[in-house]
N, C-alpha and C. Protein backbone atom coordinates (compact mmCIF):
# COMPACT_ATOMS: atom_id res chain seq x y z
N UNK A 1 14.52 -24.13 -5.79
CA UNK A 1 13.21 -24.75 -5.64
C UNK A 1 12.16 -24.03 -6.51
N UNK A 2 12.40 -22.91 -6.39
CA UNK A 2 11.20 -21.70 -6.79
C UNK A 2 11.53 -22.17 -8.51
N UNK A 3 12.92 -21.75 -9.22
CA UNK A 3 12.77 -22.51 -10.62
C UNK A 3 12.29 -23.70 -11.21
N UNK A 4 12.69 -24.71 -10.46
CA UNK A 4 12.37 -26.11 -10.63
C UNK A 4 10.66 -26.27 -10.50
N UNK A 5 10.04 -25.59 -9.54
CA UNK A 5 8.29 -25.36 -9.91
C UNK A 5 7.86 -24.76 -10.82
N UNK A 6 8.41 -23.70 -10.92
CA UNK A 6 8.42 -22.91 -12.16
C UNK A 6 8.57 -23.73 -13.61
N UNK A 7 9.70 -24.35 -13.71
CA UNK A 7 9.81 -25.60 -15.10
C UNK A 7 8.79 -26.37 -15.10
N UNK A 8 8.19 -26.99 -13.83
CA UNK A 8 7.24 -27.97 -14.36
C UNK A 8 5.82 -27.71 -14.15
N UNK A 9 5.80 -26.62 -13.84
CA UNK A 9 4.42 -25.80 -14.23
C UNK A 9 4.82 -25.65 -15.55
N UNK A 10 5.48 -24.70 -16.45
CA UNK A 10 5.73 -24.45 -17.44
C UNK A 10 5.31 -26.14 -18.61
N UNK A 11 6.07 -27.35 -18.35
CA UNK A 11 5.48 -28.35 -18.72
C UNK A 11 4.36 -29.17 -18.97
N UNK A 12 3.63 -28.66 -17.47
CA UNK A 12 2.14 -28.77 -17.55
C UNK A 12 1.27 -27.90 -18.30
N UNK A 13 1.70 -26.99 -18.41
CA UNK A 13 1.15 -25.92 -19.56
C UNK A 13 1.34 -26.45 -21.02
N UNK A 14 2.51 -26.70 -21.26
CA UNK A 14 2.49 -26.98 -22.33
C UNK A 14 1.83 -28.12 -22.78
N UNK A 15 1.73 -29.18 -21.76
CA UNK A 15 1.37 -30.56 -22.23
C UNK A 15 -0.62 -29.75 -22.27
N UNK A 16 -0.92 -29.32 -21.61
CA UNK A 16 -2.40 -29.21 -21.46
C UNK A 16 -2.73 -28.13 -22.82
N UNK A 17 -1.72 -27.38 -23.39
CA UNK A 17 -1.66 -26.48 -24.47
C UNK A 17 -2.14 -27.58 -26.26
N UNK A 18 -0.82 -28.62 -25.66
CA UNK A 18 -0.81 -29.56 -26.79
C UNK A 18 -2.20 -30.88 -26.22
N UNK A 19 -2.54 -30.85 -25.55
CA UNK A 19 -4.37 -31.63 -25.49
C UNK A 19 -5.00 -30.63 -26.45
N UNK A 20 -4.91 -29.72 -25.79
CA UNK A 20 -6.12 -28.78 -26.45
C UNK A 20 -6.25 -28.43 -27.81
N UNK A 21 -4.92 -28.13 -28.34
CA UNK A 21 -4.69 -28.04 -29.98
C UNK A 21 -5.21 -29.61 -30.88
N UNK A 22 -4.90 -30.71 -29.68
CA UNK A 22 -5.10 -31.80 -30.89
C UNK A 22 -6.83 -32.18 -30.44
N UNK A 23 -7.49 -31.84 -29.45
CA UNK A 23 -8.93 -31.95 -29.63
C UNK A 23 -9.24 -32.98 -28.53
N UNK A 24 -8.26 -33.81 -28.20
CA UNK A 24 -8.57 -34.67 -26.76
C UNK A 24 -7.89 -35.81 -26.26
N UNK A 25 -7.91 -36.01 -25.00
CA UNK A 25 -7.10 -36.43 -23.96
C UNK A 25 -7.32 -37.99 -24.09
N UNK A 26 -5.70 -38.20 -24.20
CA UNK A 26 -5.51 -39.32 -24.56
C UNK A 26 -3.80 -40.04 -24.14
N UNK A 27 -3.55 -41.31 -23.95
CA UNK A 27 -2.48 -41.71 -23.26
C UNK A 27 -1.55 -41.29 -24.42
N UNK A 28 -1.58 -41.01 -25.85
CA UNK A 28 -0.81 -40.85 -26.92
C UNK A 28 -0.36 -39.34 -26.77
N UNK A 29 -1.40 -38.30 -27.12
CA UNK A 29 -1.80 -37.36 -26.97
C UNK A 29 -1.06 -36.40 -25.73
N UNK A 30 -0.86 -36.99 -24.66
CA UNK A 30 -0.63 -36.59 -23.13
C UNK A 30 1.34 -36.68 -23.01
N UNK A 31 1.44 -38.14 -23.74
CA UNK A 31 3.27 -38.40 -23.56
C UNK A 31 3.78 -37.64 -24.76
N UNK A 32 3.31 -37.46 -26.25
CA UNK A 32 3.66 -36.77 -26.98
C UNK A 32 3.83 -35.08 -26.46
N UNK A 33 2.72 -34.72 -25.65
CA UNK A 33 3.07 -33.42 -25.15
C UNK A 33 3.74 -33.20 -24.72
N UNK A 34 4.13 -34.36 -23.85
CA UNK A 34 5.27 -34.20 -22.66
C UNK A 34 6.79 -34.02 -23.33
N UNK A 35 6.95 -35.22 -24.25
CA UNK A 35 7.76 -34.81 -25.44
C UNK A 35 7.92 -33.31 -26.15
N UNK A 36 7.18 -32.86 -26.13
CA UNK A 36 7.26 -31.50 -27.22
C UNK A 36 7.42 -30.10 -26.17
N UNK A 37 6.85 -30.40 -25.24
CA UNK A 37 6.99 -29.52 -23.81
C UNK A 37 8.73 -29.68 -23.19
N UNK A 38 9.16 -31.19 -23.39
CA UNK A 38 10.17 -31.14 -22.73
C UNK A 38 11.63 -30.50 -23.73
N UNK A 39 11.16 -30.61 -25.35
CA UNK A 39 12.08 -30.20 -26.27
C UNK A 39 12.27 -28.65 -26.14
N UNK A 40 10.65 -28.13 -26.07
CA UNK A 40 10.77 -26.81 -25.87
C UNK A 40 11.35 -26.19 -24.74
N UNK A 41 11.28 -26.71 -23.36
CA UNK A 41 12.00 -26.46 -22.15
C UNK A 41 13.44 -26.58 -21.92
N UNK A 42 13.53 -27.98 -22.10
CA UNK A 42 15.15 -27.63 -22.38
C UNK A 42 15.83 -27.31 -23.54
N UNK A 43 15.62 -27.14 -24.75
CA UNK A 43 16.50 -26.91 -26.18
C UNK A 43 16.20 -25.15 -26.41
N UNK A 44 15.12 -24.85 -26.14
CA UNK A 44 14.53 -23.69 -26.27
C UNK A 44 14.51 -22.84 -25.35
N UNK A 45 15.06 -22.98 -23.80
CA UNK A 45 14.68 -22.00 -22.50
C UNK A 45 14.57 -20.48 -22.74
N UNK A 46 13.51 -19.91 -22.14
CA UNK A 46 13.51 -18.61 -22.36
C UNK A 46 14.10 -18.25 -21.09
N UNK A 47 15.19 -16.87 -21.77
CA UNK A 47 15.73 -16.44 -20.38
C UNK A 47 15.26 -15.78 -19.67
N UNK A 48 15.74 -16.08 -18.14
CA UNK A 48 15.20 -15.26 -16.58
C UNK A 48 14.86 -14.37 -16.55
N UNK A 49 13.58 -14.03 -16.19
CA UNK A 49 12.90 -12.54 -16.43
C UNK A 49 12.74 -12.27 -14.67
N UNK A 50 13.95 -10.99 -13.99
CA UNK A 50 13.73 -11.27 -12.71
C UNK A 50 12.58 -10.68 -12.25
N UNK A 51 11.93 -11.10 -11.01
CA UNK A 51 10.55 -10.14 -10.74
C UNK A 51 11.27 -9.41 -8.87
N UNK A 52 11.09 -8.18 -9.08
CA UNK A 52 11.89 -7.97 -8.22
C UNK A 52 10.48 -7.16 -6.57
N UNK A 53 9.34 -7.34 -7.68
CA UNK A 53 8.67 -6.71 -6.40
C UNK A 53 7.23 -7.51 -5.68
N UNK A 54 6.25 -7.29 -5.48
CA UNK A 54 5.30 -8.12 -4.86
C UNK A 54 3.35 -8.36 -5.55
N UNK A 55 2.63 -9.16 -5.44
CA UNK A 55 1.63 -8.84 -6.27
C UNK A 55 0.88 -8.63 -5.20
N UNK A 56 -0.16 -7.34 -5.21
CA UNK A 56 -0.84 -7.17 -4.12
C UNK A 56 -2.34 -7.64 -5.22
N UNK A 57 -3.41 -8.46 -4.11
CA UNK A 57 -4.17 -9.10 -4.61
C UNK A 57 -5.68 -8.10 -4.67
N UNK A 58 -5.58 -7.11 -4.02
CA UNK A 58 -6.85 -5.74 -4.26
C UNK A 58 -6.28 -5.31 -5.19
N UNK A 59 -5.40 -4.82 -5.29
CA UNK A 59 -4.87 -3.41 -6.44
C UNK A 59 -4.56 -4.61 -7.49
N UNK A 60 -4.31 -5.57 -7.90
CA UNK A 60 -4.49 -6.28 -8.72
C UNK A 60 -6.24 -6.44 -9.37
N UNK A 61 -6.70 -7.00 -8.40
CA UNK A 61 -8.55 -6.73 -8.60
C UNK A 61 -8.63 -5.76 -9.09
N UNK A 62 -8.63 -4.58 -8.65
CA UNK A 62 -8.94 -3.11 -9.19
C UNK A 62 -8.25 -2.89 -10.60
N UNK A 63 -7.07 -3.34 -10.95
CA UNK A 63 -6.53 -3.39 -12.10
C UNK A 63 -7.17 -4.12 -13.57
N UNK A 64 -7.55 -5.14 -12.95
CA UNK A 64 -8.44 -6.28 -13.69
C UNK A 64 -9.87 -5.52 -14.25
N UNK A 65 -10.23 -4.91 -13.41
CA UNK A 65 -11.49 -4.45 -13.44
C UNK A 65 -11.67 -2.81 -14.24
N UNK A 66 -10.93 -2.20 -13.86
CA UNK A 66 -10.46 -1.32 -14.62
C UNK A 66 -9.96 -1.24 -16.36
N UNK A 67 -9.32 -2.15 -16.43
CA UNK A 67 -8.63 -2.65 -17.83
C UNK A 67 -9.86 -3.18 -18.60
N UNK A 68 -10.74 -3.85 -18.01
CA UNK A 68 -11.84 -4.46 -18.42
C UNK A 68 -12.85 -3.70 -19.22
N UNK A 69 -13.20 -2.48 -17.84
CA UNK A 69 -13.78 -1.40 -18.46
C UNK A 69 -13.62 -0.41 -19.32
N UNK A 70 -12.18 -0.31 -19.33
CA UNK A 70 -11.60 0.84 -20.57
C UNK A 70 -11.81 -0.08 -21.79
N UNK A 71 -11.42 -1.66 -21.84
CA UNK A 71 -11.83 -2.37 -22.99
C UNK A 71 -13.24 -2.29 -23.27
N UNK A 72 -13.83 -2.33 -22.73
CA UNK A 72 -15.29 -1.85 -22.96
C UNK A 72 -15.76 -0.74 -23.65
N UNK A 73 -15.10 0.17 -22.84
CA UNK A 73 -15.50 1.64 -23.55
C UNK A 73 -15.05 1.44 -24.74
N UNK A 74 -13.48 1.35 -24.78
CA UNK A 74 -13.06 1.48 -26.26
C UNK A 74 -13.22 0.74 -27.41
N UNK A 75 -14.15 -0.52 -27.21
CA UNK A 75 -14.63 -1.57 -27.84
C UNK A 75 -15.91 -0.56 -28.65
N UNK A 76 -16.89 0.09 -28.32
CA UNK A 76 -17.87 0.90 -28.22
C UNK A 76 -17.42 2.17 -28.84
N UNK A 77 -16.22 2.93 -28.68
CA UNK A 77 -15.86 4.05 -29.45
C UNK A 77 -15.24 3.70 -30.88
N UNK A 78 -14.55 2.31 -30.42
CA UNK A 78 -14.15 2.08 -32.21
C UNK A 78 -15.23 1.86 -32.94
N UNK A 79 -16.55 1.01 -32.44
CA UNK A 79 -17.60 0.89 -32.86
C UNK A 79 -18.10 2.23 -33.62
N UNK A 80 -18.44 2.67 -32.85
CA UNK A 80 -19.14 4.36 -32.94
C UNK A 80 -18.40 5.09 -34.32
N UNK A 81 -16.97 4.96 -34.51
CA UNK A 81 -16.13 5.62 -35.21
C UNK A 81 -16.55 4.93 -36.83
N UNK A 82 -16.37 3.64 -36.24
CA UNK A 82 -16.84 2.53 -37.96
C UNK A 82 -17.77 2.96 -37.92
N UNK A 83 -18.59 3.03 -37.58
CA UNK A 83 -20.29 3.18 -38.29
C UNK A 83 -20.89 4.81 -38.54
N UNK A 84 -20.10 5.91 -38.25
CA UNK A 84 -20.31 7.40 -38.33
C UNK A 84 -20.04 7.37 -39.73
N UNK A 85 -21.00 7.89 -40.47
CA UNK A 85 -20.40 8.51 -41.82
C UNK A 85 -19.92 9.92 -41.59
N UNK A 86 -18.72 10.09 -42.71
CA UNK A 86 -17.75 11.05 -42.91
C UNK A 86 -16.46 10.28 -43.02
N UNK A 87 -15.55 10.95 -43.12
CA UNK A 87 -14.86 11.02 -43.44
C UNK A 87 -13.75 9.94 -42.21
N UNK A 88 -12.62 9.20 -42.32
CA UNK A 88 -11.86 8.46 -40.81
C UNK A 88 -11.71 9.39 -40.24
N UNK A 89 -11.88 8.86 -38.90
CA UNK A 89 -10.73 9.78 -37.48
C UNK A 89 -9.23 9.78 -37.87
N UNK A 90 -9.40 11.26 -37.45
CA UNK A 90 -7.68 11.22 -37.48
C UNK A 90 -6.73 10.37 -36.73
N UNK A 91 -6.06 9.85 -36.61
CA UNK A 91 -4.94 9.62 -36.25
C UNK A 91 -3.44 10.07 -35.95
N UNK A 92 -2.91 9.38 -35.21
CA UNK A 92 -1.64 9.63 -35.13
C UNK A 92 -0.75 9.12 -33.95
N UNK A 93 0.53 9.37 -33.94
CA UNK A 93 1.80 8.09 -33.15
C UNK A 93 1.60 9.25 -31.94
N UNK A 94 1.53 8.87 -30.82
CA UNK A 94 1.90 9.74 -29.51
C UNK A 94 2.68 9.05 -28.45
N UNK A 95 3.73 10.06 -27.76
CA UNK A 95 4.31 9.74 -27.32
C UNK A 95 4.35 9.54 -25.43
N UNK A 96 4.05 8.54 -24.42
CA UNK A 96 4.02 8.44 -23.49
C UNK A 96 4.89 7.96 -22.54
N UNK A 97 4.94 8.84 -21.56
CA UNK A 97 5.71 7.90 -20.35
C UNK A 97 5.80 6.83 -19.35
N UNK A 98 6.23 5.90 -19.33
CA UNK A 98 5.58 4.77 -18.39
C UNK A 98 6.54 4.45 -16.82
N UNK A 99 6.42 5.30 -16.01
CA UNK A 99 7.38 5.04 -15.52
C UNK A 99 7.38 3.96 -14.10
N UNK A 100 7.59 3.02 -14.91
CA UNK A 100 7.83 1.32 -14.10
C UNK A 100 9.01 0.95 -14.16
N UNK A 101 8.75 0.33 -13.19
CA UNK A 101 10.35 0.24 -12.63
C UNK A 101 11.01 -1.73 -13.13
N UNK A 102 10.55 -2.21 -13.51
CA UNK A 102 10.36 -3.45 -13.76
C UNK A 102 9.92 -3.66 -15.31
N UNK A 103 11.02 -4.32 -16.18
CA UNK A 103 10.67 -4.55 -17.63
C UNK A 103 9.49 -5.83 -17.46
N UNK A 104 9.25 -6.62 -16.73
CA UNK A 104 7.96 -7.42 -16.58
C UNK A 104 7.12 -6.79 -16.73
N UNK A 105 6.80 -5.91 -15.75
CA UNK A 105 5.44 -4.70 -15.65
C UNK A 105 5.48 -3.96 -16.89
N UNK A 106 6.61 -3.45 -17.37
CA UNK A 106 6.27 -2.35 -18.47
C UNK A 106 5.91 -3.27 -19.75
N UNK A 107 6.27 -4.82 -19.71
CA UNK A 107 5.65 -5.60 -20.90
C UNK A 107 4.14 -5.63 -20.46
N UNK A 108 4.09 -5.91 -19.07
CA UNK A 108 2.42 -5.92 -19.07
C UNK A 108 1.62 -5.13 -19.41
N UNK A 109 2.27 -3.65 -18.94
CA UNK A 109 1.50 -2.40 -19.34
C UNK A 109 1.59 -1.83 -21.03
N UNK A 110 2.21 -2.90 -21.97
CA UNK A 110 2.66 -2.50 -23.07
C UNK A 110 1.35 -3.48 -23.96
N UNK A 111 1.48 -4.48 -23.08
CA UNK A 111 0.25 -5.39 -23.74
C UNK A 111 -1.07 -4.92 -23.75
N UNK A 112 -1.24 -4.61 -21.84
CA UNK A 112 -2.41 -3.87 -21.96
C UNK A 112 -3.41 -2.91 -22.91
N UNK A 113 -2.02 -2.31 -23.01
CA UNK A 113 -2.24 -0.78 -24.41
C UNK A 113 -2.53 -1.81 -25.71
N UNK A 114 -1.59 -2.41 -26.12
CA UNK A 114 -2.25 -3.10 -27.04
C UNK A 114 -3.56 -3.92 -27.48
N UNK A 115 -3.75 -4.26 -26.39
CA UNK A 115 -5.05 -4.40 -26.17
C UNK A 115 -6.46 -4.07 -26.62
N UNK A 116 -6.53 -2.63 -26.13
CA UNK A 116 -6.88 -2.05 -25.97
C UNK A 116 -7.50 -1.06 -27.52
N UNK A 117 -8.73 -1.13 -27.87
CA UNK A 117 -9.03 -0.97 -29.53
C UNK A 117 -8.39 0.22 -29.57
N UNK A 118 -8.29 0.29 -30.86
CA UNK A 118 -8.09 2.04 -31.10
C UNK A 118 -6.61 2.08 -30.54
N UNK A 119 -5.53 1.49 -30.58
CA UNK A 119 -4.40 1.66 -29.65
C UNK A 119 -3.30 0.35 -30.18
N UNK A 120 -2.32 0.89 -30.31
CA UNK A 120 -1.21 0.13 -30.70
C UNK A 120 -0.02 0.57 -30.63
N UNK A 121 0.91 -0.20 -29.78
CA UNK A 121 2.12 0.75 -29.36
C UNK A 121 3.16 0.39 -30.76
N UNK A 122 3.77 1.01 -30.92
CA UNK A 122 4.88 0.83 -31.90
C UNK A 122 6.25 0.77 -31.72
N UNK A 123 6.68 1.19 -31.03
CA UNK A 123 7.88 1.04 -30.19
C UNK A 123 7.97 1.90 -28.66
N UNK A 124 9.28 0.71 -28.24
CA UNK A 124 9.63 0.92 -26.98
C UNK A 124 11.25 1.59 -26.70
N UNK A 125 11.20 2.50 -25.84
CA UNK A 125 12.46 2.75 -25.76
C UNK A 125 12.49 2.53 -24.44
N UNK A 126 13.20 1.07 -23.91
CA UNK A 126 13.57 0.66 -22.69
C UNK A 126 14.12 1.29 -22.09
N UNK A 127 15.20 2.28 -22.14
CA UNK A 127 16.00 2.80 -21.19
C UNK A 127 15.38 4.36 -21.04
N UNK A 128 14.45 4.84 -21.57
CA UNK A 128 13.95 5.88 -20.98
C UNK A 128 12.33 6.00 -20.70
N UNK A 129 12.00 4.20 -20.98
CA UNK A 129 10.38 4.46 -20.58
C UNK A 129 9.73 5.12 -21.19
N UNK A 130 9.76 5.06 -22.34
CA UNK A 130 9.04 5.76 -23.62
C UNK A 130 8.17 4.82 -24.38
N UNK A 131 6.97 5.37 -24.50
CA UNK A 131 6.56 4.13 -25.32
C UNK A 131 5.86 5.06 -26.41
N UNK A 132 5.84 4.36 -27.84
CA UNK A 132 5.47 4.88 -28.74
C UNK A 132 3.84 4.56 -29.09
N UNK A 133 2.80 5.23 -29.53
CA UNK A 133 1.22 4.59 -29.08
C UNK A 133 1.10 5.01 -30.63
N UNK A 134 -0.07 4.38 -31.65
CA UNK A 134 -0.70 4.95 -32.65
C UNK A 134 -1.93 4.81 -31.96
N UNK A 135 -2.09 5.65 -32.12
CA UNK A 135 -3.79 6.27 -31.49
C UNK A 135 -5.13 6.29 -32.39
N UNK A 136 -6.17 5.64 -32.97
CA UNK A 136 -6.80 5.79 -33.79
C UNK A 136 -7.55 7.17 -33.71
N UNK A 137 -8.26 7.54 -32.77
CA UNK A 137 -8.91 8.92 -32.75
C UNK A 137 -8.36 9.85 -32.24
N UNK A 138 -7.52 11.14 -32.72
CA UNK A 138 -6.96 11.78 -31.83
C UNK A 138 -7.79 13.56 -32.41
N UNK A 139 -8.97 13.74 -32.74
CA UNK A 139 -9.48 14.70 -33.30
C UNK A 139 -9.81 16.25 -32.74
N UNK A 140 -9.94 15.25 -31.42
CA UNK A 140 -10.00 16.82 -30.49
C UNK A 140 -9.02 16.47 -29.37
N UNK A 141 -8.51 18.00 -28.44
CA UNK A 141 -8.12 17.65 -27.55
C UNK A 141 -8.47 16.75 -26.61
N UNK A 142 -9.71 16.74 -26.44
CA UNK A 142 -10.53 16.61 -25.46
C UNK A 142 -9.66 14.38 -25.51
N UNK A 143 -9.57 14.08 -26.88
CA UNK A 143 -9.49 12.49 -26.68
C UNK A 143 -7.96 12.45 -26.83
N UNK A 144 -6.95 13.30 -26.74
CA UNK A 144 -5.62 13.29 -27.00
C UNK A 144 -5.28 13.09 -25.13
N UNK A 145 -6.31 14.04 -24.24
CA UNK A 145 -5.95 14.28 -23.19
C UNK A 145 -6.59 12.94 -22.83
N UNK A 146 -7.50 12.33 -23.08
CA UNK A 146 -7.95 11.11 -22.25
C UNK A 146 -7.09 9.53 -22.58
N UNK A 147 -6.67 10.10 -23.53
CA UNK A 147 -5.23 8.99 -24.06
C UNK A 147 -4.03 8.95 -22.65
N UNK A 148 -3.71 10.35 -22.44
CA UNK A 148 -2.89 10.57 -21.87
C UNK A 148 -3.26 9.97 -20.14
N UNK A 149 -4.65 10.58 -19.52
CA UNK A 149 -5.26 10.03 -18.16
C UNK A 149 -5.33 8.46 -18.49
N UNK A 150 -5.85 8.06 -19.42
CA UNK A 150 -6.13 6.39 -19.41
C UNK A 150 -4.50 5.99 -19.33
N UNK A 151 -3.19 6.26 -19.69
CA UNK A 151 -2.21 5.69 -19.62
C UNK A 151 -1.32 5.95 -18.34
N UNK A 152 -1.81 7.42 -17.55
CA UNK A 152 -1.67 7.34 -16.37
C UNK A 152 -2.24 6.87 -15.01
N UNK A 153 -3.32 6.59 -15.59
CA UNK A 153 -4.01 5.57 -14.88
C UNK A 153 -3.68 4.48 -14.70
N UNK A 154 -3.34 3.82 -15.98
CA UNK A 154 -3.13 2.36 -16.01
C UNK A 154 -1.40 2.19 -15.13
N UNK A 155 -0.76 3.21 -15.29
CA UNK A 155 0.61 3.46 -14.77
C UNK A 155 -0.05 3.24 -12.88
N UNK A 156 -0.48 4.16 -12.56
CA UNK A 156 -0.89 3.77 -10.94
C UNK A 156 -1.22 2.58 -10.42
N UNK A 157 -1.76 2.17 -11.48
CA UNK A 157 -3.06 0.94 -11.06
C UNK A 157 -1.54 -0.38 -10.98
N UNK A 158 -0.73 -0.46 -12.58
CA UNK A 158 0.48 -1.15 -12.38
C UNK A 158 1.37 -1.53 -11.01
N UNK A 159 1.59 -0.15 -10.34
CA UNK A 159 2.57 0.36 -9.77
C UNK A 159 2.13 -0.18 -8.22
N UNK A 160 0.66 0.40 -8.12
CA UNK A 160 -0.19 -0.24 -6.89
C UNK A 160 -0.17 -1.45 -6.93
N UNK A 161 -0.31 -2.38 -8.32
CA UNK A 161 -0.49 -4.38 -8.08
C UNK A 161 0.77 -4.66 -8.04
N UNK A 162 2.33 -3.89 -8.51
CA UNK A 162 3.22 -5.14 -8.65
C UNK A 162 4.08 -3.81 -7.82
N UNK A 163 4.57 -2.85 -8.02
CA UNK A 163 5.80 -1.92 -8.28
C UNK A 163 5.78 -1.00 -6.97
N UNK A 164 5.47 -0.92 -5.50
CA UNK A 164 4.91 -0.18 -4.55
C UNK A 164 6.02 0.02 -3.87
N UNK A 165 6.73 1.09 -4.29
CA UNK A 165 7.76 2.04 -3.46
C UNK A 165 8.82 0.82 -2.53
N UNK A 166 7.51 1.00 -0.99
CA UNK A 166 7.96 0.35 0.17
C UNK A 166 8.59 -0.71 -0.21
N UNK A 167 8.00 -1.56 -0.76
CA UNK A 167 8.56 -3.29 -1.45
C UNK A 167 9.62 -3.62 -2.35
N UNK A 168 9.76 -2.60 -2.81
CA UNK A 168 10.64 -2.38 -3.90
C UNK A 168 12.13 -3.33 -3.91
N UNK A 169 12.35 -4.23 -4.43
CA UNK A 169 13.68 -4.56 -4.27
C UNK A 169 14.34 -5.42 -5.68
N UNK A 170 15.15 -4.61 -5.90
CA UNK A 170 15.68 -5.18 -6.92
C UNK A 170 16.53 -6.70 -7.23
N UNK A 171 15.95 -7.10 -8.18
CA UNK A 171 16.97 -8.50 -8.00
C UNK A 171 17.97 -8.70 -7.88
N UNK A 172 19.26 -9.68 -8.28
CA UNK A 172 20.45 -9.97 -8.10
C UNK A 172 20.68 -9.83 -9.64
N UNK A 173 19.91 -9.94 -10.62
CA UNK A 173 20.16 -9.90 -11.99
C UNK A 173 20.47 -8.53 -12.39
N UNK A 174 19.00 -7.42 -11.72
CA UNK A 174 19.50 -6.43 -12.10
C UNK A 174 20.71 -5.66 -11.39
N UNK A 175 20.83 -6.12 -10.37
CA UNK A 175 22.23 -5.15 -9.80
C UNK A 175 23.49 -5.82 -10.47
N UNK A 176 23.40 -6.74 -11.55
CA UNK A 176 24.82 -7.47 -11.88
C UNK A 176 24.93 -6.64 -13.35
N UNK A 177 23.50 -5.66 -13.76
CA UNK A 177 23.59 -5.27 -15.15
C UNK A 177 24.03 -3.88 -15.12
């Protein structure tokens, strides 16, 4: 049941994806989507991504809100950095731990970072929760270490909306891998 809603939500997305690209709603417009939604659904399926734990709807809020504000800040420090004369901020690749228990979550928390100015992950090493970051300012300790709190932060905040110990249960997918 839960898939079969899942597909035709997925359809409705797409059909309301393809309104929006062509500029407006129309009986042509609406069955052609449905067409191009239904090629992509069935010829194209993306495979089962299991979700094995729960979304709590505060620590989700707090997550939202949080993410928001670090985009903020760091919207404002890349700012600050473009417009300083001298010479660029240093840079450089650093290496962090993410430890989520769920490849859903660690894509979310991978996006997040990406996100996020000044910040671009470069690779992932799935099986040990490694993620690779290029960091635009890393000049003093002082912003190497707040790289490090902002990504353990965002790790709690994850762990509190989807990944919470007690709830924890793994799917049928992953115990078959």
């Amino acid at each position: 049941m839960r898939t079969t809603a899942l597909r035709v939500w997925m359809v409705c997305w797409l059909i309301l994806v393809w309104i929006l690209l062509w500029g407006s709603v129309s009986a042509a417009n609406i069955l052609s989507g449905l067409v191009i939604a239904l090629i992509i659904t069935l010829l194209l399926p993306l495979p089962p991504v299991p979700v094995e734990g729960r979304v709590h709807p505060i620590a989700l809020l707090r997550l939202v809100l949080t993410v928001a504000y670090l985009l903020v800040m760091s919207s404002l420090q890349v700012a600050v950095l473009s417009l300083r004369p001298g010479p660029p901020p240093l840079t450089a690749v650093l290496r962090a731990h993410l430890a989520l228990k769920s490849d859903l979550v660690l894509a979310l928390g991978v996006n997040i970072i990406n996100l996020t100015p000044g910040t671009m992950v470069l690779e992932i090493d799935q099986a040990r929760r490694m993620i690779y970051v290029h960091v635009l300012d890393v000049g003093s300790e002082r912003t190497v270490r707040n790289f490090y709190r902002q990504t353990a932060l965002l790790q709690r905040l994850l762990v509190a909306a989807f990944e919470r110990d007690a709830e924890w249960r793994p799917s049928e997918e992953a115990d078959r891998a």
